[in-house]
N, C-alpha and C. Protein backbone atom coordinates (compact mmCIF):
# COMPACT_ATOMS: atom_id res chain seq x y z
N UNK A 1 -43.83 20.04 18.22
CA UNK A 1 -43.73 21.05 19.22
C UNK A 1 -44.85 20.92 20.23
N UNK A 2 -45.89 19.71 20.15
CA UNK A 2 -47.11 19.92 21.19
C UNK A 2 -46.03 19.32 22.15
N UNK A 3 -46.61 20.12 23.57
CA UNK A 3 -46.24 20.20 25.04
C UNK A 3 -46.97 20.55 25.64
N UNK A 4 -47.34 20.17 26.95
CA UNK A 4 -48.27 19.80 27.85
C UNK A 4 -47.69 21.17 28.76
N UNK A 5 -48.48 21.73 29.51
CA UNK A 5 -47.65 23.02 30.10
C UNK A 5 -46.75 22.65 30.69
N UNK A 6 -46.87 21.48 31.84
CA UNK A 6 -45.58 20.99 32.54
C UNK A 6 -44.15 20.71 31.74
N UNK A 7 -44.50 20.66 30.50
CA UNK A 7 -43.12 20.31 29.76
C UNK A 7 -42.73 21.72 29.62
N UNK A 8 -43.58 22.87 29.18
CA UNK A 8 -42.71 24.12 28.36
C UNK A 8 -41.32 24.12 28.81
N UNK A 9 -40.92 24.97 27.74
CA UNK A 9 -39.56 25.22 27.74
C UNK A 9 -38.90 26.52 29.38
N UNK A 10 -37.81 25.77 29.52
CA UNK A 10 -37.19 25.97 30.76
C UNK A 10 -36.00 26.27 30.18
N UNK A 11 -35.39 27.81 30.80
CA UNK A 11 -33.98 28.04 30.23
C UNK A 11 -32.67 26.68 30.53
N UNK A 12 -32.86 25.85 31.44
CA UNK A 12 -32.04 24.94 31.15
C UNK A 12 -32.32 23.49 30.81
N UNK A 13 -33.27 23.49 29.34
CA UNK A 13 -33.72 22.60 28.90
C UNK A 13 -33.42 22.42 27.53
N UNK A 14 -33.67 21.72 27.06
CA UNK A 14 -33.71 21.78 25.73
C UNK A 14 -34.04 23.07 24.71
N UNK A 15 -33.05 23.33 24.13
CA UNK A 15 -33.83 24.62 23.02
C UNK A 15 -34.14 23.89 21.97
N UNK A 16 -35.21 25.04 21.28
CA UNK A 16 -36.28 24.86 20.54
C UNK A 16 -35.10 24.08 19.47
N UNK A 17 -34.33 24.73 19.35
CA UNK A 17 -33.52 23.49 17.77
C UNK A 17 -33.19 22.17 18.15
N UNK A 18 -32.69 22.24 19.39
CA UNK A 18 -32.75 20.73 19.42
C UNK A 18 -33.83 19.79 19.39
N UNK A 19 -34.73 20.53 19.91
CA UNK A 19 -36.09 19.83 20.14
C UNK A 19 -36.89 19.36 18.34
N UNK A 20 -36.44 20.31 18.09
CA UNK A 20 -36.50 20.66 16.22
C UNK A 20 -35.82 18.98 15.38
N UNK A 21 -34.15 19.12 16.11
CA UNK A 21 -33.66 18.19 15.10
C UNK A 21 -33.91 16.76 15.78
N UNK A 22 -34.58 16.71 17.11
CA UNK A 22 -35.19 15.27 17.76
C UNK A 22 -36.49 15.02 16.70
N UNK A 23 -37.06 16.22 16.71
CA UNK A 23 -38.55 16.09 15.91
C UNK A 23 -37.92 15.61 14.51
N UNK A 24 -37.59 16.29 13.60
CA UNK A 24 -37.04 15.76 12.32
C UNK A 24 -35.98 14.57 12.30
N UNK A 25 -35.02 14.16 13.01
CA UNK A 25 -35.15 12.68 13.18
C UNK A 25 -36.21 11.84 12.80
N UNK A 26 -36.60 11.14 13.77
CA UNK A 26 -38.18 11.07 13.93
C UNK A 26 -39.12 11.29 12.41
N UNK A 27 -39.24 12.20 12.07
CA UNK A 27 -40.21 12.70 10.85
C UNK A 27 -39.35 12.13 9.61
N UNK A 28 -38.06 12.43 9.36
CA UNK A 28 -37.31 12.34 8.17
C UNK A 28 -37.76 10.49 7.68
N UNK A 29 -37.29 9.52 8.96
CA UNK A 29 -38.37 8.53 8.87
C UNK A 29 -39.90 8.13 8.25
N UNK A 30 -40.68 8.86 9.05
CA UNK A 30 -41.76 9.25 8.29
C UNK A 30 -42.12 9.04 6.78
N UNK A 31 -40.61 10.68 6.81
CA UNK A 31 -41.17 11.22 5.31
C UNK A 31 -40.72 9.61 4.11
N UNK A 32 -39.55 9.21 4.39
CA UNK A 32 -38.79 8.21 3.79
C UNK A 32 -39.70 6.94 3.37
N UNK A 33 -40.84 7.08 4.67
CA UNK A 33 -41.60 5.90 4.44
C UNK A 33 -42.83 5.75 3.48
N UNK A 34 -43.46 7.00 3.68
CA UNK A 34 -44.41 7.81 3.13
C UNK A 34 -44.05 8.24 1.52
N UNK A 35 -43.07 8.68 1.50
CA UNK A 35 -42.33 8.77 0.11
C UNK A 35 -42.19 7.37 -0.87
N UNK A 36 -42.08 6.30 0.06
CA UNK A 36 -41.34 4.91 -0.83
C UNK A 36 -43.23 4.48 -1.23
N UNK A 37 -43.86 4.87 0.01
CA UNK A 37 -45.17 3.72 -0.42
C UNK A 37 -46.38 4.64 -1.37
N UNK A 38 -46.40 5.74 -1.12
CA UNK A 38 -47.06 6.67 -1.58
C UNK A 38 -46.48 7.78 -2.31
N UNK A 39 -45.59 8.11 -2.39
CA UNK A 39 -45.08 8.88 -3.22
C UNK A 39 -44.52 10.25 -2.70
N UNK A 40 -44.11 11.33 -3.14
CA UNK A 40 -43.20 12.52 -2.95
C UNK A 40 -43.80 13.46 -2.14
N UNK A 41 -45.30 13.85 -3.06
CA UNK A 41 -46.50 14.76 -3.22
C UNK A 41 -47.10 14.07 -1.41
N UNK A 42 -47.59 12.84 -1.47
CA UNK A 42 -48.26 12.62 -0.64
C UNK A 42 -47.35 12.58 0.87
N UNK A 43 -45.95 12.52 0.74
CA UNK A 43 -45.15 12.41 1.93
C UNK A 43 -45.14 14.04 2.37
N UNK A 44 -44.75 14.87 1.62
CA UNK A 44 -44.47 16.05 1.53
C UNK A 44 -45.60 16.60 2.91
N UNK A 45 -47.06 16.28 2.06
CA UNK A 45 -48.39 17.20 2.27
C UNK A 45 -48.83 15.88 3.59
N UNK A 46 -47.90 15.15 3.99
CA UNK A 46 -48.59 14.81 5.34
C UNK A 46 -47.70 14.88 6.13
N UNK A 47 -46.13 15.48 6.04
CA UNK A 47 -45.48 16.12 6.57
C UNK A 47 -45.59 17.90 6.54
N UNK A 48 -46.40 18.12 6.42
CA UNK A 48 -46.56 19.03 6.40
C UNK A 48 -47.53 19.53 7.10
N UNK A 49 -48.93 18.82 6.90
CA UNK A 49 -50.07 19.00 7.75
C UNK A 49 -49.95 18.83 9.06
N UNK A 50 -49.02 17.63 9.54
CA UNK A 50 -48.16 17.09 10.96
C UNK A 50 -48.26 18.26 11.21
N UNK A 51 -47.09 18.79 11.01
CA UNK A 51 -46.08 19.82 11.59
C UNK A 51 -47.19 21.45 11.86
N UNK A 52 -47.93 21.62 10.80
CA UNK A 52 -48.98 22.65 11.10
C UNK A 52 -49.50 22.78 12.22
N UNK A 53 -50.28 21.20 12.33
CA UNK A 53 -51.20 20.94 13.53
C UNK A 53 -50.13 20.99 14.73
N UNK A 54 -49.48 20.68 14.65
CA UNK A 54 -48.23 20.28 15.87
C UNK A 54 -48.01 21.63 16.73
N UNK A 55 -47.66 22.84 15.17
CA UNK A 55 -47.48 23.94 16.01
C UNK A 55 -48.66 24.59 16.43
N UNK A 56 -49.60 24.74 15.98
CA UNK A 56 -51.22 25.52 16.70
C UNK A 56 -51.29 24.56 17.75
N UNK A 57 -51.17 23.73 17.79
CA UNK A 57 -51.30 22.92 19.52
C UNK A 57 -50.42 23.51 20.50
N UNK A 58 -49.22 23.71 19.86
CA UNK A 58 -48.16 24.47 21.14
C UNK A 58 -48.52 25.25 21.23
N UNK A 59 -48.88 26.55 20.21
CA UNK A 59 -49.42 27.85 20.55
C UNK A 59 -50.19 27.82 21.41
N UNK A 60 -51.22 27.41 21.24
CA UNK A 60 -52.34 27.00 22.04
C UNK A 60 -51.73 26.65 23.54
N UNK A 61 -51.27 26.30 24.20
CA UNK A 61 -50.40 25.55 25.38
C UNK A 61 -49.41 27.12 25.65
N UNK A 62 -48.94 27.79 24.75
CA UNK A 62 -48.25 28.91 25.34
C UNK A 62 -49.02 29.72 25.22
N UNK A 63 -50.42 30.09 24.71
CA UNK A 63 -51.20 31.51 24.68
C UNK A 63 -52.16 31.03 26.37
N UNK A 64 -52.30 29.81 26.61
CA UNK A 64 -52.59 29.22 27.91
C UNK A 64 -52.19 29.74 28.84
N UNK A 65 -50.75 29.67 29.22
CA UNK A 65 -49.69 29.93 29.67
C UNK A 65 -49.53 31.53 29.82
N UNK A 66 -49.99 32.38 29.35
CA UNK A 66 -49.89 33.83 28.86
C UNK A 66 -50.30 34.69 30.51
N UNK A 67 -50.00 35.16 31.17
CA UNK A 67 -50.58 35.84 32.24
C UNK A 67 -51.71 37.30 31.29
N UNK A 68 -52.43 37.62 31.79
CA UNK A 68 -53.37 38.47 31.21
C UNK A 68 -53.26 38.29 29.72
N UNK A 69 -53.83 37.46 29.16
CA UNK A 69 -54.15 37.18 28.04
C UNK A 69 -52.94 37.18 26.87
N UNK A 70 -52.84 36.66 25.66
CA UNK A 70 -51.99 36.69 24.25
C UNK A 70 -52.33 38.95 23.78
N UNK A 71 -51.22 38.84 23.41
CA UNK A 71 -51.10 40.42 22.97
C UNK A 71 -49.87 39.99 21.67
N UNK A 72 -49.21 41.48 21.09
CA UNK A 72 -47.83 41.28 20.44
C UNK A 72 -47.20 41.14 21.46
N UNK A 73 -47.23 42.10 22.26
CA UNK A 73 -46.18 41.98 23.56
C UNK A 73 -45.43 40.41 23.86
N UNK A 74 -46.49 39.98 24.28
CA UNK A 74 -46.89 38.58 24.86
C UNK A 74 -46.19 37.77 23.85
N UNK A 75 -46.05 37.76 22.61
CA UNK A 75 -46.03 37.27 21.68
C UNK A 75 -44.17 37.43 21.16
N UNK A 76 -44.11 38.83 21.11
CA UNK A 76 -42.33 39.10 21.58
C UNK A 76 -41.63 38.49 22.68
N UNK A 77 -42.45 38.78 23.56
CA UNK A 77 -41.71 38.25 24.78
C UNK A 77 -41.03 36.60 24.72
N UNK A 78 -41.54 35.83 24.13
CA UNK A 78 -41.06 34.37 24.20
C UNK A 78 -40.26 34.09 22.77
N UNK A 79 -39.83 35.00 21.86
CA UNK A 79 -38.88 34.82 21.22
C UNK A 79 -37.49 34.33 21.09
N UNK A 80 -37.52 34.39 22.61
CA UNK A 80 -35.88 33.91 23.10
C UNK A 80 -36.22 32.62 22.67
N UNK A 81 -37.45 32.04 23.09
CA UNK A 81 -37.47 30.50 22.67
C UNK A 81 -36.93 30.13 21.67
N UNK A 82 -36.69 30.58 20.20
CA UNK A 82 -36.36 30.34 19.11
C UNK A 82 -35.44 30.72 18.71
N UNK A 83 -34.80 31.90 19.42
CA UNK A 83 -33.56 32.09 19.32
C UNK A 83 -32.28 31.89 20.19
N UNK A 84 -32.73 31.59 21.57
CA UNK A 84 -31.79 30.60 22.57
C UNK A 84 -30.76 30.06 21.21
N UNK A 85 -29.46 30.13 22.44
CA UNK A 85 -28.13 29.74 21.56
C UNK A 85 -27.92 30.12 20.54
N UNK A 86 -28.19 31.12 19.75
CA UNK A 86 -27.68 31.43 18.28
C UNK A 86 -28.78 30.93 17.50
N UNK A 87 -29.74 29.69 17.59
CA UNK A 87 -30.46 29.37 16.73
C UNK A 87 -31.31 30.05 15.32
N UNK A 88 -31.04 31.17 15.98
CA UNK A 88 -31.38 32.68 14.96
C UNK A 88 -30.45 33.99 14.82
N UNK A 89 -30.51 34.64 13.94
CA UNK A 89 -29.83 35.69 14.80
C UNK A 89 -30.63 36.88 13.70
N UNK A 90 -31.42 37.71 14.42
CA UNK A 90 -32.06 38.57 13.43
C UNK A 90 -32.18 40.12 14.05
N UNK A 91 -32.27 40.92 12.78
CA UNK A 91 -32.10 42.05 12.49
C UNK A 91 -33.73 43.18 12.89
N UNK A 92 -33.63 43.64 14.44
CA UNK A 92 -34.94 43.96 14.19
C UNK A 92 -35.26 45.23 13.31
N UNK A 93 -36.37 45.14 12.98
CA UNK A 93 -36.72 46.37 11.83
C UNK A 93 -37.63 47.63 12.60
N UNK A 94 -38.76 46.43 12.93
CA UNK A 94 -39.38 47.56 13.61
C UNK A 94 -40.78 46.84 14.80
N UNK A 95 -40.65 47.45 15.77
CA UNK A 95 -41.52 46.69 17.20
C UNK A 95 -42.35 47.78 17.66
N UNK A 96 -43.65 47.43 17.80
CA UNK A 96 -44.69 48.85 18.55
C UNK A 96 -45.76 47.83 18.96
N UNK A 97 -46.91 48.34 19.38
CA UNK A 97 -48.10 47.08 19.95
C UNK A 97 -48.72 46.62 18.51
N UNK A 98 -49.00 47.16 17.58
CA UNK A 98 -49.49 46.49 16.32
C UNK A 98 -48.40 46.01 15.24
N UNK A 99 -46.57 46.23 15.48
CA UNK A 99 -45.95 45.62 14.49
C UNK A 99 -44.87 45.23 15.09
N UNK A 100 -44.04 44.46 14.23
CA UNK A 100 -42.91 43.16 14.82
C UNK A 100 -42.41 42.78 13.74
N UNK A 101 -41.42 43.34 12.75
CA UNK A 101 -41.06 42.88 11.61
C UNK A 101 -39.28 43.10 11.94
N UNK A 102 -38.89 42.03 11.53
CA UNK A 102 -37.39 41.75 11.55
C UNK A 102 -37.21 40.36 10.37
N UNK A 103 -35.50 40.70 10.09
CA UNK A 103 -34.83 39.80 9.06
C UNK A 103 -34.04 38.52 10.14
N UNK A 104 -34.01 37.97 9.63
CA UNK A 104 -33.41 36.52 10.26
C UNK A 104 -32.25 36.62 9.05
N UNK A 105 -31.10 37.09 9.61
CA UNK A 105 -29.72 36.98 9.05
C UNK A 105 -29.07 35.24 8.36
N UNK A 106 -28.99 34.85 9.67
CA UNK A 106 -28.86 33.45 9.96
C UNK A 106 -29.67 32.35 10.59
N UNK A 107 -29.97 31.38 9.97
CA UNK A 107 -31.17 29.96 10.34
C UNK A 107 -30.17 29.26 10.82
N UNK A 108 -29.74 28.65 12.16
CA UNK A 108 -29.56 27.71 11.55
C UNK A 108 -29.96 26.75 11.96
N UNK A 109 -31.51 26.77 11.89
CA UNK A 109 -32.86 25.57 12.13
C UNK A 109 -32.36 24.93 10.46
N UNK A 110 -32.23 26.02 9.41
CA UNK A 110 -31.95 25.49 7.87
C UNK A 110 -30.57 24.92 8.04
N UNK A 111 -29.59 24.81 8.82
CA UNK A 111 -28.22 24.40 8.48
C UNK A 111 -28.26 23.65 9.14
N UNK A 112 -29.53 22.38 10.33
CA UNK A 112 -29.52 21.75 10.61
C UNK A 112 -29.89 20.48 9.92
N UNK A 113 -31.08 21.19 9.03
CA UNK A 113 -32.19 20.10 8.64
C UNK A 113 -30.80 19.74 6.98
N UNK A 114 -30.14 20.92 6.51
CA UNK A 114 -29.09 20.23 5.43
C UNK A 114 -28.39 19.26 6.08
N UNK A 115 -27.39 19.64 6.92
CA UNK A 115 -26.65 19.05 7.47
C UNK A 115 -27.20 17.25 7.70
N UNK A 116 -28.48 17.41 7.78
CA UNK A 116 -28.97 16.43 8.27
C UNK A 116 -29.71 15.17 6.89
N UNK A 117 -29.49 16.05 5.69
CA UNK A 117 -29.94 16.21 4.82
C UNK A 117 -31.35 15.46 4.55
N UNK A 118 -32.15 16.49 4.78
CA UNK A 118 -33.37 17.34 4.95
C UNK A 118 -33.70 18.50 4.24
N UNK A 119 -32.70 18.97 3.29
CA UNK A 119 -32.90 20.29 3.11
C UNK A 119 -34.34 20.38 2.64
N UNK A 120 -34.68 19.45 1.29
CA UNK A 120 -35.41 19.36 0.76
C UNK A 120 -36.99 19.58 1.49
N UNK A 121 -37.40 18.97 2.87
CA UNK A 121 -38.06 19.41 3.56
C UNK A 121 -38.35 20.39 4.55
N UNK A 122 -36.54 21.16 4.84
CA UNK A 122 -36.72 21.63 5.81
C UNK A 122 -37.81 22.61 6.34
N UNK A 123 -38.45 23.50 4.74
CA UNK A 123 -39.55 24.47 4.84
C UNK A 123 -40.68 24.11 5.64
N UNK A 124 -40.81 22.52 5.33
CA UNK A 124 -42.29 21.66 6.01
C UNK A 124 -42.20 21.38 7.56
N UNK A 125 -40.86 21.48 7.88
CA UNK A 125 -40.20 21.07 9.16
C UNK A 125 -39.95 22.81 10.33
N UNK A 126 -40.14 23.57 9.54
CA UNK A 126 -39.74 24.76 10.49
C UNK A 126 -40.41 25.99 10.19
N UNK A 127 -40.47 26.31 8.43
CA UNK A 127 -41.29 27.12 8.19
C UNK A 127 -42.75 27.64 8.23
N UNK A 128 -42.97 26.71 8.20
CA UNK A 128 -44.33 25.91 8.31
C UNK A 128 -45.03 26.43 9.08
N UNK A 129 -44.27 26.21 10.39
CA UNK A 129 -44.89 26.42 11.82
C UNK A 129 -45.17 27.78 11.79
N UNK A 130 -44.25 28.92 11.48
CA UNK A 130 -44.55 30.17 12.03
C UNK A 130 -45.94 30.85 11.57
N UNK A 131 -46.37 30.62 10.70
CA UNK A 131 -47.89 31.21 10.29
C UNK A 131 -48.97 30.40 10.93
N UNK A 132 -48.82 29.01 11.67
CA UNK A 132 -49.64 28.21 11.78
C UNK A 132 -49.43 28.75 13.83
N UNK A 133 -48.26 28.96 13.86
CA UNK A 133 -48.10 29.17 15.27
C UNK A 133 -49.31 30.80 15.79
N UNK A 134 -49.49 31.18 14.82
CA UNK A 134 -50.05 32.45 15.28
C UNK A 134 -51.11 31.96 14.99
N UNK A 135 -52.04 31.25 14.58
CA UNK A 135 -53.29 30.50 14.66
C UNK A 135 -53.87 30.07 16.00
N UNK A 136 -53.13 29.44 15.99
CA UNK A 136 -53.05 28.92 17.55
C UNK A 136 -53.05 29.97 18.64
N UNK A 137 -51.86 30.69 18.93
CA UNK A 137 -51.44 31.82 19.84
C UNK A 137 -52.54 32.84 19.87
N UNK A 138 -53.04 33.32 18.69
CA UNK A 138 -53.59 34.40 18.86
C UNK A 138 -54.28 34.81 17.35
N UNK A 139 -55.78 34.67 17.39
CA UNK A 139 -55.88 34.55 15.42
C UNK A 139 -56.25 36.25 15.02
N UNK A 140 -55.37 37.00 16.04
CA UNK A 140 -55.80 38.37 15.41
C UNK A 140 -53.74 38.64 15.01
N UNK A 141 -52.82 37.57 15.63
CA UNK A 141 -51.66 37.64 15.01
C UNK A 141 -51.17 37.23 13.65
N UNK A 142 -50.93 38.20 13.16
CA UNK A 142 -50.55 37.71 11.40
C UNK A 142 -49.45 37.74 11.19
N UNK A 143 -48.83 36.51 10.22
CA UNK A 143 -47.26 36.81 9.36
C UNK A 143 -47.49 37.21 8.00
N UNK A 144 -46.84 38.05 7.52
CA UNK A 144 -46.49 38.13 6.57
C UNK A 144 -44.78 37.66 6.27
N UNK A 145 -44.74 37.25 5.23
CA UNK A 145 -43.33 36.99 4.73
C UNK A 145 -43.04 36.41 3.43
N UNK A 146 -42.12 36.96 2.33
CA UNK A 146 -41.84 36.68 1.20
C UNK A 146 -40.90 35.79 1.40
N UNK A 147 -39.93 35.33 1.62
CA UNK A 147 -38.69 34.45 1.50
C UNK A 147 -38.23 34.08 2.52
N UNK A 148 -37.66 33.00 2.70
CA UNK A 148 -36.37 32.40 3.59
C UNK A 148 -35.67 31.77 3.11
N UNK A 149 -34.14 31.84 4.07
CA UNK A 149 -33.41 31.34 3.84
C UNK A 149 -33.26 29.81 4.10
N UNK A 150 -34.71 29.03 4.10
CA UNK A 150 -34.51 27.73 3.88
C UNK A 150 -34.86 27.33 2.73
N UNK A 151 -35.54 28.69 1.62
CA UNK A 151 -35.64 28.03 0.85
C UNK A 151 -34.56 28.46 -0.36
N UNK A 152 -33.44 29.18 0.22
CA UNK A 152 -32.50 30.00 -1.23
C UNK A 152 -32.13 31.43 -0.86
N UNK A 153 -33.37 32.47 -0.20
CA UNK A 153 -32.99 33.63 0.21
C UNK A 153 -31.78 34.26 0.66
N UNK A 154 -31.20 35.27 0.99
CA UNK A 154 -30.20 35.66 1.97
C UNK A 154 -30.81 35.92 3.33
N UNK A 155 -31.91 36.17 3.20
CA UNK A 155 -32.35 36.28 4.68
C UNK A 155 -34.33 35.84 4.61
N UNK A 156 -34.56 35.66 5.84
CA UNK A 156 -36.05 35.86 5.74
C UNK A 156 -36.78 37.00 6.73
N UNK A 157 -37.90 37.60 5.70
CA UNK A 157 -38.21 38.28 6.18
C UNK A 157 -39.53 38.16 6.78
N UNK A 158 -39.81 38.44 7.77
CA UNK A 158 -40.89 38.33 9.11
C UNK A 158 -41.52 39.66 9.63
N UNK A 159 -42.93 39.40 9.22
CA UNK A 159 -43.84 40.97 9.46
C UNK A 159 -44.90 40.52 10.56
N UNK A 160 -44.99 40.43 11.39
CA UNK A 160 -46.43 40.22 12.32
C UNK A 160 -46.94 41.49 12.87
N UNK A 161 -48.24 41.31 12.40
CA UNK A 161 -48.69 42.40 12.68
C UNK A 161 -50.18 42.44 13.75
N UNK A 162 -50.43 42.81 14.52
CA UNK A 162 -51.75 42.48 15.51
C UNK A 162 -53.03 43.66 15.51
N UNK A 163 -53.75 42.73 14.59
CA UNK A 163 -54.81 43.33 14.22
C UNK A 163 -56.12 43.45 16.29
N UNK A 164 -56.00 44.97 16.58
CA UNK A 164 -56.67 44.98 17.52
C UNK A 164 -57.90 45.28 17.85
């Protein structure tokens, strides 16, 4: 997901899933290679660290990007990114300046990376990012979350909360 500001996302550009299943292309390689010479454990945890660093760099590049500074606000506001085209479709719970918690009904960032069969990584490939993305963006933004549905759930659940 690192992008240079001139690249960010443009409503008639690429959405974030596609950009997702170009990236995992690409990585599934990686992991395949990393897996044969080094093993499961070690492919896993350097697909994984990738993808961490990858997303606090974008954050970083969109909290840049932020007119008067990163807030929740700020932080809601570019959600379309991830949910452009259906890529999500979630249930909000509850939105104020210190909370932002909603269910993600449907992934289907997870019905890409199966499809693609990936499942096995897909958590390292998408999940990953969202706690690492608020590192980046803003380190008073927190996730909380017990489950997703990339890894078995019926839904995942998503709490950010902005400590002010």
């Amino acid at each position: 997901m690192s992008q240079s500001p001139s690249s960010a996302p443009h409503p008639e550009g690429l959405s974030m899933l596609e950009k997702r299943k170009i990236e995992a292309e690409i990585l599934k390689e990686v992991y395949e290679t990393l897996k044969a010479s080094h093993g499961e454990a070690v492919a896993k945890k350097t697909v994984e660290e990738s993808v961490r660093r990858s997303a606090i760099e974008q954050a970083r590049t969109f909290a840049a990007s932020v007119p008067g500074g990163t807030s929740l606000k700020s932080f809601q506001d570019i959600q379309h990114l991830w949910t452009k085209g259906g890529s999500l479709e979630i249930e909000v719970k509850e939105q104020s300046d210190t909370t932002f918690s909603f269910n993600v009904v449907r992934c289907r960032y997870a019905e890409t990376y199966k499809e693609m069969g990936m499942g096995e990584i897909g958590h390292l490939l998408s999940c990953n990012r969202d706690g690492a993305f608020c590192e980046g963006y803003d380190p008073k933004l927190k996730l909380e979350r017990t489950q997703t549905i990339m890894q078995g759930a019926s839904h995942c659940n998503f709490k950010y909360t902005y400590e002010k």
